[in-house]
C-alpha atoms as a PDB file:
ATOM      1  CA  UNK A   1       1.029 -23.600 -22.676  1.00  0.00           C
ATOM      2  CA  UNK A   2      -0.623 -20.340 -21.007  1.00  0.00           C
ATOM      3  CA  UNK A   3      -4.103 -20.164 -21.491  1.00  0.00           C
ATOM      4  CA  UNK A   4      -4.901 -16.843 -22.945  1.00  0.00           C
ATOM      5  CA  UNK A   5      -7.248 -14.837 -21.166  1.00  0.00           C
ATOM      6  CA  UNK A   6     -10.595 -13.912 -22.288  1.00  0.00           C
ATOM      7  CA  UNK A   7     -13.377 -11.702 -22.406  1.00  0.00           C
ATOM      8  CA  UNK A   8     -15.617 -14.350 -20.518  1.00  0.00           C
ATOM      9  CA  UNK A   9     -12.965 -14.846 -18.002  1.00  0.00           C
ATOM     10  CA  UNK A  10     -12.941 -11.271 -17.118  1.00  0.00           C
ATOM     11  CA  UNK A  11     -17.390 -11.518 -16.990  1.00  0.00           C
ATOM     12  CA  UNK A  12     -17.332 -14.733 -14.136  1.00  0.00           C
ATOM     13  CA  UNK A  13     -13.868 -13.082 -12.008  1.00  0.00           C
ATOM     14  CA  UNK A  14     -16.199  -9.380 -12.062  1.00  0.00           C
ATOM     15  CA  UNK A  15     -19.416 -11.120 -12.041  1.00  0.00           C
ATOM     16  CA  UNK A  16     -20.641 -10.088 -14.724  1.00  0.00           C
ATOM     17  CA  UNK A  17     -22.105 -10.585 -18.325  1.00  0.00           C
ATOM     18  CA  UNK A  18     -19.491 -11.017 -21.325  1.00  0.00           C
ATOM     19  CA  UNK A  19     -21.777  -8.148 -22.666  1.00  0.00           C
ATOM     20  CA  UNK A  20     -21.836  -5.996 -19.527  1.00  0.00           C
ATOM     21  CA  UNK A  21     -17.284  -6.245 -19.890  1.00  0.00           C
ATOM     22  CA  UNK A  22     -17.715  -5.470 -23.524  1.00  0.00           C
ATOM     23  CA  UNK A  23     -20.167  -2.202 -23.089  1.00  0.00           C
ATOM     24  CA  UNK A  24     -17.646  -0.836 -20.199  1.00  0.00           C
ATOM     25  CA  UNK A  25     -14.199  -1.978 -22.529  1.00  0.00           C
ATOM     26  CA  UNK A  26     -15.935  -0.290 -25.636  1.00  0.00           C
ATOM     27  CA  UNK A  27     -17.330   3.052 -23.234  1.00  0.00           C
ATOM     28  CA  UNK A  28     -20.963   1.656 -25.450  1.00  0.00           C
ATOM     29  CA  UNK A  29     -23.053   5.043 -24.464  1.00  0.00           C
ATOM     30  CA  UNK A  30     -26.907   4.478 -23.148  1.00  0.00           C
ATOM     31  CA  UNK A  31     -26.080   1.539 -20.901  1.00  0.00           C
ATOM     32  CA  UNK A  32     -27.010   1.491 -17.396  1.00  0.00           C
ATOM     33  CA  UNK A  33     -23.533   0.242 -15.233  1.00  0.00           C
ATOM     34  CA  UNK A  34     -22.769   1.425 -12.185  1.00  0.00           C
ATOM     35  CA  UNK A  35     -19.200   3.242 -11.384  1.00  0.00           C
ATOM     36  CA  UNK A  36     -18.685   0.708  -8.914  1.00  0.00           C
ATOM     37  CA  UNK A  37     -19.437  -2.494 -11.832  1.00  0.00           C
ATOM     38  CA  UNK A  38     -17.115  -0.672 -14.275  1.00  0.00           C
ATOM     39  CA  UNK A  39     -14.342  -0.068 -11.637  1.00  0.00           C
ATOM     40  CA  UNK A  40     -14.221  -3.486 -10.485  1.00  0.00           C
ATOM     41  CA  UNK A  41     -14.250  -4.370 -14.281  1.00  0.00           C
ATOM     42  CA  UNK A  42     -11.272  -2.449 -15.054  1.00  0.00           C
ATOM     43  CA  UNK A  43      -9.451  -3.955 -11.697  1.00  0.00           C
ATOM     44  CA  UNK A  44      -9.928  -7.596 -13.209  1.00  0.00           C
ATOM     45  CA  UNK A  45      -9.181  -6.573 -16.048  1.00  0.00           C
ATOM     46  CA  UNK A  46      -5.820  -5.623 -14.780  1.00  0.00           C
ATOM     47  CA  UNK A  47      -5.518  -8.287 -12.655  1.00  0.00           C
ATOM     48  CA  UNK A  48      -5.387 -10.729 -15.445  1.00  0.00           C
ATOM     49  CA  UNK A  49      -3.346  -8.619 -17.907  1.00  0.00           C
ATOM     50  CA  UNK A  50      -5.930  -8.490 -20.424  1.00  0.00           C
ATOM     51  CA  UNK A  51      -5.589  -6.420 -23.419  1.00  0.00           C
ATOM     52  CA  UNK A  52      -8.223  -5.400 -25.632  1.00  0.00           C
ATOM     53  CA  UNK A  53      -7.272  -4.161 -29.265  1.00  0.00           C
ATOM     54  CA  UNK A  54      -8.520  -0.772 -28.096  1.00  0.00           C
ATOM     55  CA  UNK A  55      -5.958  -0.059 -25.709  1.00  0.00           C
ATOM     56  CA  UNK A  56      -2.682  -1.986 -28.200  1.00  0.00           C
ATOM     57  CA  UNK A  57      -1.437   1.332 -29.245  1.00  0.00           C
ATOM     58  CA  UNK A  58      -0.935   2.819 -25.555  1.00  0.00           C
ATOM     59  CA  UNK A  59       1.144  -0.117 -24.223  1.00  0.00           C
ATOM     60  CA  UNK A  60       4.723   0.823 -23.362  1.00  0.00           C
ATOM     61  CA  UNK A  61       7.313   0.170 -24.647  1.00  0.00           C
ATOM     62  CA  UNK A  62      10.256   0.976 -22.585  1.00  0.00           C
ATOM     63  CA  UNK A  63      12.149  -1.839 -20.570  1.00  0.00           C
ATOM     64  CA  UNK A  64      11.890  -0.032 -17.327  1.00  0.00           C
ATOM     65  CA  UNK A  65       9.145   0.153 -14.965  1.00  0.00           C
ATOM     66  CA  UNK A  66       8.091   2.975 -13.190  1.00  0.00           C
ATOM     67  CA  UNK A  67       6.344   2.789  -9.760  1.00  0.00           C
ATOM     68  CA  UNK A  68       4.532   5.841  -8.160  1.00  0.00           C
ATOM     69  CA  UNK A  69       4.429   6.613  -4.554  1.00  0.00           C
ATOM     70  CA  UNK A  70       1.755   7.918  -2.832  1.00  0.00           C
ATOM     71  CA  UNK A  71       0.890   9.138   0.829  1.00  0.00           C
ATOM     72  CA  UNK A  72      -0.765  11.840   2.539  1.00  0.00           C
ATOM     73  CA  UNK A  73       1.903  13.653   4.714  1.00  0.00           C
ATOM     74  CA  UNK A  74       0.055  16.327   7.641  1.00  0.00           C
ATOM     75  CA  UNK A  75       3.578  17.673   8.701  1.00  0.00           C
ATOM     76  CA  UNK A  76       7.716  16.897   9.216  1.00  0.00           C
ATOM     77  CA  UNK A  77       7.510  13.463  10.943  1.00  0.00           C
ATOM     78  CA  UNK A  78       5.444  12.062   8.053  1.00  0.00           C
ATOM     79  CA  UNK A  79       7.690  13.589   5.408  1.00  0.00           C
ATOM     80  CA  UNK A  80      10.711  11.899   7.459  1.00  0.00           C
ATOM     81  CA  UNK A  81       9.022   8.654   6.955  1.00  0.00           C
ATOM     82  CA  UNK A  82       8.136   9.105   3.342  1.00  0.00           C
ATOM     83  CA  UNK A  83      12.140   9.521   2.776  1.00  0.00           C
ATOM     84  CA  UNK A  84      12.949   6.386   4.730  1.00  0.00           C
ATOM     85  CA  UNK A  85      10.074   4.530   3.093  1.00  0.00           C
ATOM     86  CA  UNK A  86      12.007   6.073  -0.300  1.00  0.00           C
ATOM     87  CA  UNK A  87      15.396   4.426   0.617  1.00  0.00           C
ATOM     88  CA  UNK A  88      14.423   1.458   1.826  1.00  0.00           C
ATOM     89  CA  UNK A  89      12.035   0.943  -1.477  1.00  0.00           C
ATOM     90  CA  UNK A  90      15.280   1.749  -3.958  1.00  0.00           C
ATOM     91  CA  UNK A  91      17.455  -0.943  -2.185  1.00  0.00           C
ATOM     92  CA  UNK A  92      14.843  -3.377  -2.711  1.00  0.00           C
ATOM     93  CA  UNK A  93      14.094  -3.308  -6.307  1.00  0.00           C
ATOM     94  CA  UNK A  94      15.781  -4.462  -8.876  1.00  0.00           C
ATOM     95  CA  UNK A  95      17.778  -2.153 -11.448  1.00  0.00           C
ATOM     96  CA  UNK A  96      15.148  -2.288 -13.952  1.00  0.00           C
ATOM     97  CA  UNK A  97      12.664  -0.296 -11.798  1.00  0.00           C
ATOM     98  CA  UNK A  98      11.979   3.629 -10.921  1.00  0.00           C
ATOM     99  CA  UNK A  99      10.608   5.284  -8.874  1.00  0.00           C
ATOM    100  CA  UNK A 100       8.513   8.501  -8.297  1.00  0.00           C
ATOM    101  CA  UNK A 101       6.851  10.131  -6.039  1.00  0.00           C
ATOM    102  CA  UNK A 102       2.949  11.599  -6.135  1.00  0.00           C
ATOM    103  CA  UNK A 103       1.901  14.037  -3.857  1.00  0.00           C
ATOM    104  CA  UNK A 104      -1.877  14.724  -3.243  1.00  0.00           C
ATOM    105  CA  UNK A 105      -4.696  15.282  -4.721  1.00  0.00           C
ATOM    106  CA  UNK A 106      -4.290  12.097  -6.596  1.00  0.00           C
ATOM    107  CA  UNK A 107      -5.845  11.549  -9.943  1.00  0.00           C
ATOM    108  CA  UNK A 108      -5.099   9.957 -13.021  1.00  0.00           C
ATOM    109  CA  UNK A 109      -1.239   8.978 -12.473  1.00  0.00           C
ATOM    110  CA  UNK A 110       0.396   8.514 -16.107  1.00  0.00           C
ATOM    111  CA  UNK A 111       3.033   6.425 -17.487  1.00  0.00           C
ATOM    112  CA  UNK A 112       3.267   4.266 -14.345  1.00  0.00           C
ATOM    113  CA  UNK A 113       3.512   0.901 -14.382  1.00  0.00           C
ATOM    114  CA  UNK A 114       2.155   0.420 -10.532  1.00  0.00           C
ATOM    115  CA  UNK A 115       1.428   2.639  -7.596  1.00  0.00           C
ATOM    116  CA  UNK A 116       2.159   1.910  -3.839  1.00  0.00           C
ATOM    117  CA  UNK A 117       0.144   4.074  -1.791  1.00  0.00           C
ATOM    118  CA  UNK A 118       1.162   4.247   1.441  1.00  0.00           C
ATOM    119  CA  UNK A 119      -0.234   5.532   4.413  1.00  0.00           C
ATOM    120  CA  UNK A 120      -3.620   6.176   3.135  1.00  0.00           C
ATOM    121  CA  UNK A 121      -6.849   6.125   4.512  1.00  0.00           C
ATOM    122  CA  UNK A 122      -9.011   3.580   2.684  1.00  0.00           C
ATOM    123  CA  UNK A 123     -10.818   6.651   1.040  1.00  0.00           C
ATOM    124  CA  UNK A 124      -7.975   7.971  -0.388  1.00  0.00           C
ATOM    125  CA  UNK A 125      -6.533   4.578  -1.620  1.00  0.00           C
ATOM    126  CA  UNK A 126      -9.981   3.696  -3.379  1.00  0.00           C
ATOM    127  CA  UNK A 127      -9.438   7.337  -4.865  1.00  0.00           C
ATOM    128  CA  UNK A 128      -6.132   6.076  -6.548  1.00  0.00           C
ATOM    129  CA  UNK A 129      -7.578   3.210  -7.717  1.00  0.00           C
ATOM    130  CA  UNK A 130     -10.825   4.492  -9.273  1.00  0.00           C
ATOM    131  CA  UNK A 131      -8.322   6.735 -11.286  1.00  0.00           C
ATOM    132  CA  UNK A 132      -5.751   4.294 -12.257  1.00  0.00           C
ATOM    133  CA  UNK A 133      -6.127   0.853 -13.781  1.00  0.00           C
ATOM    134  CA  UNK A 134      -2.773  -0.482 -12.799  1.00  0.00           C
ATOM    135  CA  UNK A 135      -1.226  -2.662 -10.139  1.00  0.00           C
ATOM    136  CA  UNK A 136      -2.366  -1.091  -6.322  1.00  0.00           C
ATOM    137  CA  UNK A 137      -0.562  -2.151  -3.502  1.00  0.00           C
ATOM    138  CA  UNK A 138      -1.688  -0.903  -0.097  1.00  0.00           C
ATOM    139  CA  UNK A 139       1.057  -0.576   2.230  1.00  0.00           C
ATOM    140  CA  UNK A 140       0.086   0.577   6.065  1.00  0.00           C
ATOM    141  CA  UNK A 141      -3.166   0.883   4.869  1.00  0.00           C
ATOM    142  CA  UNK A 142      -5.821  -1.874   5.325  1.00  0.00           C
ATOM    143  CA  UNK A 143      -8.120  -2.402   2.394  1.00  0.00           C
ATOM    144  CA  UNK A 144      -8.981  -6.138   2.897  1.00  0.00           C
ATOM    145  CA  UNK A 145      -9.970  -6.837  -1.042  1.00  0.00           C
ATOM    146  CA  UNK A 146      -8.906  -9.812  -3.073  1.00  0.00           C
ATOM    147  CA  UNK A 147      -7.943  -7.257  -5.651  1.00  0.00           C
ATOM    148  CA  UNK A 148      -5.111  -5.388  -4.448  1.00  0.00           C
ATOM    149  CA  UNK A 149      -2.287  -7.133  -2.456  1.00  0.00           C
ATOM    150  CA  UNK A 150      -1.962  -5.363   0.943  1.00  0.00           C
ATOM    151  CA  UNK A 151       1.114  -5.186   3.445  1.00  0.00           C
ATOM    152  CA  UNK A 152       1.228  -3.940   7.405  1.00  0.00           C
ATOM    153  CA  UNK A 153       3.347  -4.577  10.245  1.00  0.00           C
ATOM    154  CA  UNK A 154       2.557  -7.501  12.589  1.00  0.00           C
ATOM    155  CA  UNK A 155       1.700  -5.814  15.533  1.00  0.00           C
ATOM    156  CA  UNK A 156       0.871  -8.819  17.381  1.00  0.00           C
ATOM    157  CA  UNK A 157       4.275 -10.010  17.098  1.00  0.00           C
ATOM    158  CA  UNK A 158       5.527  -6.960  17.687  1.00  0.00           C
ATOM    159  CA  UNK A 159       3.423  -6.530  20.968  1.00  0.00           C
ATOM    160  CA  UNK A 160       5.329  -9.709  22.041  1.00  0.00           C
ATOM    161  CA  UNK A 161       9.083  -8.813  21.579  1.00  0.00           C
ATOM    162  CA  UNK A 162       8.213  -5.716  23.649  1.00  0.00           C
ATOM    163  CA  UNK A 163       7.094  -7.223  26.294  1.00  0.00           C
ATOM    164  CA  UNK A 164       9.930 -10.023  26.068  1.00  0.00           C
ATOM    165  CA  UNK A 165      11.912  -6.814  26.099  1.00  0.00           C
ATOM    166  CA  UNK A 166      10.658  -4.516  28.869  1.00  0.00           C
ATOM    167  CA  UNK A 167      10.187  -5.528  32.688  1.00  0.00           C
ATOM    168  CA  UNK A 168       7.565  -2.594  32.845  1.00  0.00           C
ATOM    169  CA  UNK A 169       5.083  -0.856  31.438  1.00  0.00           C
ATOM    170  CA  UNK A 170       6.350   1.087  27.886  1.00  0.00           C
ATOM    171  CA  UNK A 171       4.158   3.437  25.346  1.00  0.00           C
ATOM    172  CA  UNK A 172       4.168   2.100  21.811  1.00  0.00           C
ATOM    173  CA  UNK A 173       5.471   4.873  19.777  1.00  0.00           C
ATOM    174  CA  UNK A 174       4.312   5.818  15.836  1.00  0.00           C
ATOM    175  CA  UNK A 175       3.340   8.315  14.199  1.00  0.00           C
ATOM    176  CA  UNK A 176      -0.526   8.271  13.789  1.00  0.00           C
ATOM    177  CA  UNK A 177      -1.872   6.785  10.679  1.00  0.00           C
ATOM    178  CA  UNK A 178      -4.241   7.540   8.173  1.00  0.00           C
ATOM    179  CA  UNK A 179      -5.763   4.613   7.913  1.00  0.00           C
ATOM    180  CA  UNK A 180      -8.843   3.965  10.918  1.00  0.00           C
ATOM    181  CA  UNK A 181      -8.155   0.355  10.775  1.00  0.00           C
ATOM    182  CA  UNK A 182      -4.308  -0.045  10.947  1.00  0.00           C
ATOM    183  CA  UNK A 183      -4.965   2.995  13.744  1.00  0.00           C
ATOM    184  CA  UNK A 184      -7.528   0.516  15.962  1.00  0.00           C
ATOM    185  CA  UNK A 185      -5.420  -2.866  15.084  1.00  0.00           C
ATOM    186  CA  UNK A 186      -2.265  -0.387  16.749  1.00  0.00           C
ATOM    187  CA  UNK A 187      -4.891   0.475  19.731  1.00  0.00           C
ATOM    188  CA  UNK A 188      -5.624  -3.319  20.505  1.00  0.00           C
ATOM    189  CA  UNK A 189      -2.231  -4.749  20.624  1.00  0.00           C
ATOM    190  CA  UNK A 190      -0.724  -2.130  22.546  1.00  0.00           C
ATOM    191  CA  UNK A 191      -2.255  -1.181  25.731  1.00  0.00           C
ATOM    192  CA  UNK A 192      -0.059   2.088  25.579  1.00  0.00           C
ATOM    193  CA  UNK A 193      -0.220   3.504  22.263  1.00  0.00           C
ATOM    194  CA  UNK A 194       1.217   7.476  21.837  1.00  0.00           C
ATOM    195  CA  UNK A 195       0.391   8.443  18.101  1.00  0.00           C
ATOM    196  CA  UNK A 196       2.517  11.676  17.439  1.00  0.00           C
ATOM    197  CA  UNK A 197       3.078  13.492  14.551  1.00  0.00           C
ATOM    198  CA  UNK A 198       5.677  16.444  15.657  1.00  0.00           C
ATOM    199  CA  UNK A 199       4.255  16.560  19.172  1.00  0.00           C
ATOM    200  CA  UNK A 200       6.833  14.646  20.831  1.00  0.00           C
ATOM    201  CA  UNK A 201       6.583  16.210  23.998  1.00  0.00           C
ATOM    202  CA  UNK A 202       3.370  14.484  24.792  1.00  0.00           C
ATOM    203  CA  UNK A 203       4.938  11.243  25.752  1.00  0.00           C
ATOM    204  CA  UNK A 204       5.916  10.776  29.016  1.00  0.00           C
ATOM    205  CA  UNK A 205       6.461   7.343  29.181  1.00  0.00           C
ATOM    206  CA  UNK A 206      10.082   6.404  30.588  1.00  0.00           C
ATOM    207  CA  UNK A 207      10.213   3.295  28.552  1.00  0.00           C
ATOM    208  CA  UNK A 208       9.449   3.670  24.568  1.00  0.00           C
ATOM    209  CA  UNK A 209       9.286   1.159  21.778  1.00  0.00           C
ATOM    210  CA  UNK A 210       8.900   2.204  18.554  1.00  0.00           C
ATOM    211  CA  UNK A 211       9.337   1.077  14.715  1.00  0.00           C
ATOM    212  CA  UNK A 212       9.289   4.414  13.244  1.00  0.00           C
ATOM    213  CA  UNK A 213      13.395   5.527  12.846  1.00  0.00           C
ATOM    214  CA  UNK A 214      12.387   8.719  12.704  1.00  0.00           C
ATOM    215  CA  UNK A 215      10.500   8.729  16.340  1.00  0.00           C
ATOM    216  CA  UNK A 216      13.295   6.567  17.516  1.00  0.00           C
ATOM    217  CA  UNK A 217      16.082   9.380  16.515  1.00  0.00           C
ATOM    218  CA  UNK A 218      13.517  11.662  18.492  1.00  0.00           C
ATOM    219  CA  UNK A 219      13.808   9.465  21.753  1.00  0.00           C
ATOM    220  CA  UNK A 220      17.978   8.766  21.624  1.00  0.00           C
ATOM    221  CA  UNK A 221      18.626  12.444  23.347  1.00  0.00           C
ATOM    222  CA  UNK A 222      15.743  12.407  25.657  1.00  0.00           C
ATOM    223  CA  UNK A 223      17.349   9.352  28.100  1.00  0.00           C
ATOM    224  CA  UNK A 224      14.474   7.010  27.842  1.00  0.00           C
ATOM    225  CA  UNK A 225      15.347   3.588  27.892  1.00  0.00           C
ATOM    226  CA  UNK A 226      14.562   2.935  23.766  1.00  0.00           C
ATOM    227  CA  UNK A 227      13.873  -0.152  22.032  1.00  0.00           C
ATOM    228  CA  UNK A 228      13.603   0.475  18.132  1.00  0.00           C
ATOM    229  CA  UNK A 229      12.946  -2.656  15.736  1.00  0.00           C
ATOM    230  CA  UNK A 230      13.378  -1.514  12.557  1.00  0.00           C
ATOM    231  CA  UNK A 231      10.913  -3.080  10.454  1.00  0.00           C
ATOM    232  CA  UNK A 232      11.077  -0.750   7.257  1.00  0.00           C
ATOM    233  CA  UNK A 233      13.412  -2.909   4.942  1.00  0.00           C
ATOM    234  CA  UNK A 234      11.303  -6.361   5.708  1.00  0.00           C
ATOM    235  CA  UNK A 235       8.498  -3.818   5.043  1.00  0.00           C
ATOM    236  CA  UNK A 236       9.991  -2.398   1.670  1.00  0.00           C
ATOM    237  CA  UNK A 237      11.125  -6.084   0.319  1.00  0.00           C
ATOM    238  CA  UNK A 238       7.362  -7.471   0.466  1.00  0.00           C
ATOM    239  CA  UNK A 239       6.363  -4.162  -0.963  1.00  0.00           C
ATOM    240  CA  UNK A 240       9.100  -4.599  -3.803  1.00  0.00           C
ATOM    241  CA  UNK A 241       7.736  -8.274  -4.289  1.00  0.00           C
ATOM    242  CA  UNK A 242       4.143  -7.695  -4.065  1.00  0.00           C
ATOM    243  CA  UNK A 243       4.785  -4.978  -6.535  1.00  0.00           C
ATOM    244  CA  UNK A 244       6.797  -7.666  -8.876  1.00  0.00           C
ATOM    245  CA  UNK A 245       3.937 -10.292  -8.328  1.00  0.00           C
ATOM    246  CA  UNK A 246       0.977  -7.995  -9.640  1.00  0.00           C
ATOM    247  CA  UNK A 247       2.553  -6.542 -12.216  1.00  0.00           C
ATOM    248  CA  UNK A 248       3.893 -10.414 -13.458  1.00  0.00           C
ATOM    249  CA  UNK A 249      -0.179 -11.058 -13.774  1.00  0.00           C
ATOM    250  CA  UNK A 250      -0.126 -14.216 -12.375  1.00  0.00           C
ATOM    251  CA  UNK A 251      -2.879 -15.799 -10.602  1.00  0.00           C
ATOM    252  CA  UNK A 252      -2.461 -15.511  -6.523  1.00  0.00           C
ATOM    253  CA  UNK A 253      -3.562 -16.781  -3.261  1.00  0.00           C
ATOM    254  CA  UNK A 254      -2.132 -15.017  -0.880  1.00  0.00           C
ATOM    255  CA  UNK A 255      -3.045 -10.866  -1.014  1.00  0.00           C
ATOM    256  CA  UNK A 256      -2.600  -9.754   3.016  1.00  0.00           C
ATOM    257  CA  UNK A 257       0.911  -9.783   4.389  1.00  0.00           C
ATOM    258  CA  UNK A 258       2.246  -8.839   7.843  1.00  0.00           C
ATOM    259  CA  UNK A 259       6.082  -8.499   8.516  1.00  0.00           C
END
């Protein structure tokens, strides 16, 4: 039998009083709790699928689930990579999902059932979750909180089928990311990295890996000598399942996940 979840659950996972949970759950006015108490509140709360009788009368109904895509997109290669990302997403779920995409400046995102933001800085993926109270996954973004399952490319093992690939030096290839931290983890396995957005004429480099599709169609006409691993559906599937996982409410262990 499932234990059901309480109010004093919710208190020791934030913690918390059971008092402090009720004030924020109840908006009690004159209290003194910080955004930052009340946010993390609501993000347990979520996390544990807990439903006060306040909020019965707003639950959906519908069968379906929605998920909302967000990203911050400076220009044609990252709009190329939003409809790959797209694709490979809609293979990966199952039939009883949607999807839809969000475009900036994010607020209050209704109806969804779960939000991916990709390609974020941390900023703006703290943004989207101080506005929305549902299932968060970061996805190429690196937010490193037990809260919100997270998902990047393993760029270590990446780093080594290149250079079990190439006899010579080669520039790493990507388009540059939004994220500071996935942008310096890039920097440290690759001692050649070329971050492009539509200014492809910048790399030189003779020899070119890459995991963007979109910056490896770039390089097939130019004659370089192109190794593209494709990493977007392995990507997209432990999105998908992440996104299945979080929005099942069941207790987890494992939040950070590299393909």
């Amino acid at each position: 039998m499932v234990k059901r979840v309480t109010i004093h659950d919710i208190a020791r996972e934030a913690g918390v009083s059971a008092a402090t949970v009720s004030y924020v759950i109840n908006d009690t006015q004159g209290q003194s709790i910080s955004e930052d108490t009340k946010n993390k509140i609501w993000h347990v709360i979520n996390m544990f699928n807990y439903k006060p009788n306040v909020f019965a009368k707003n639950l959906r109904s519908s069968g379906r689930k929605l998920v909302a895509v967000c990203t911050e997109t400076d220009g044609y290669t990252d709009k190329a990579e939003l409809v790959d990302l797209l694709e490979g997403l809609s293979k990966s779920f199952k039939d009883d999902f949607d999807l839809v995409f969000v475009a900036p400046p994010f607020g209050r995102i209704t109806n969804a059932d779960a939000i991916i933001a990709y390609n974020v800085s941390r900023e703006t993926f703290y943004t989207i979750g101080n506005a929305n109270y549902i299932p968060l996954i970061a996805v190429n973004c690196c937010v490193e909180d037990k809260l919100f399952f997270q998902i990047t490319p393993d760029f270590d093992k990446l780093r080594r089928m290149a250079d079990s690939r190439f006899s010579s030096d080669y520039a790493f290839v990507c388009p540059e990311p939004h994220d500071s931290v996935l942008k310096s983890r890039i920097t440290q396995a690759f001692e050649n990295a070329v971050f492009v957005n539509d200014d492809f004429g910048k790399v030189t480099a003779s020899n070119v890996f890459t995991v963007s599709g979109v910056v490896a169609e770039r390089f097939k006409r130019r004659g370089v000598n192109l190794y593209y691993e494709n990493i977007y559906l392995p990507l997209c599937g432990q999105t998908a399942d992440c996104v299945i996982k979080a929005l099942s409410r069941e207790p987890f262990d494992v939040h950070v996940y590299t393909v």
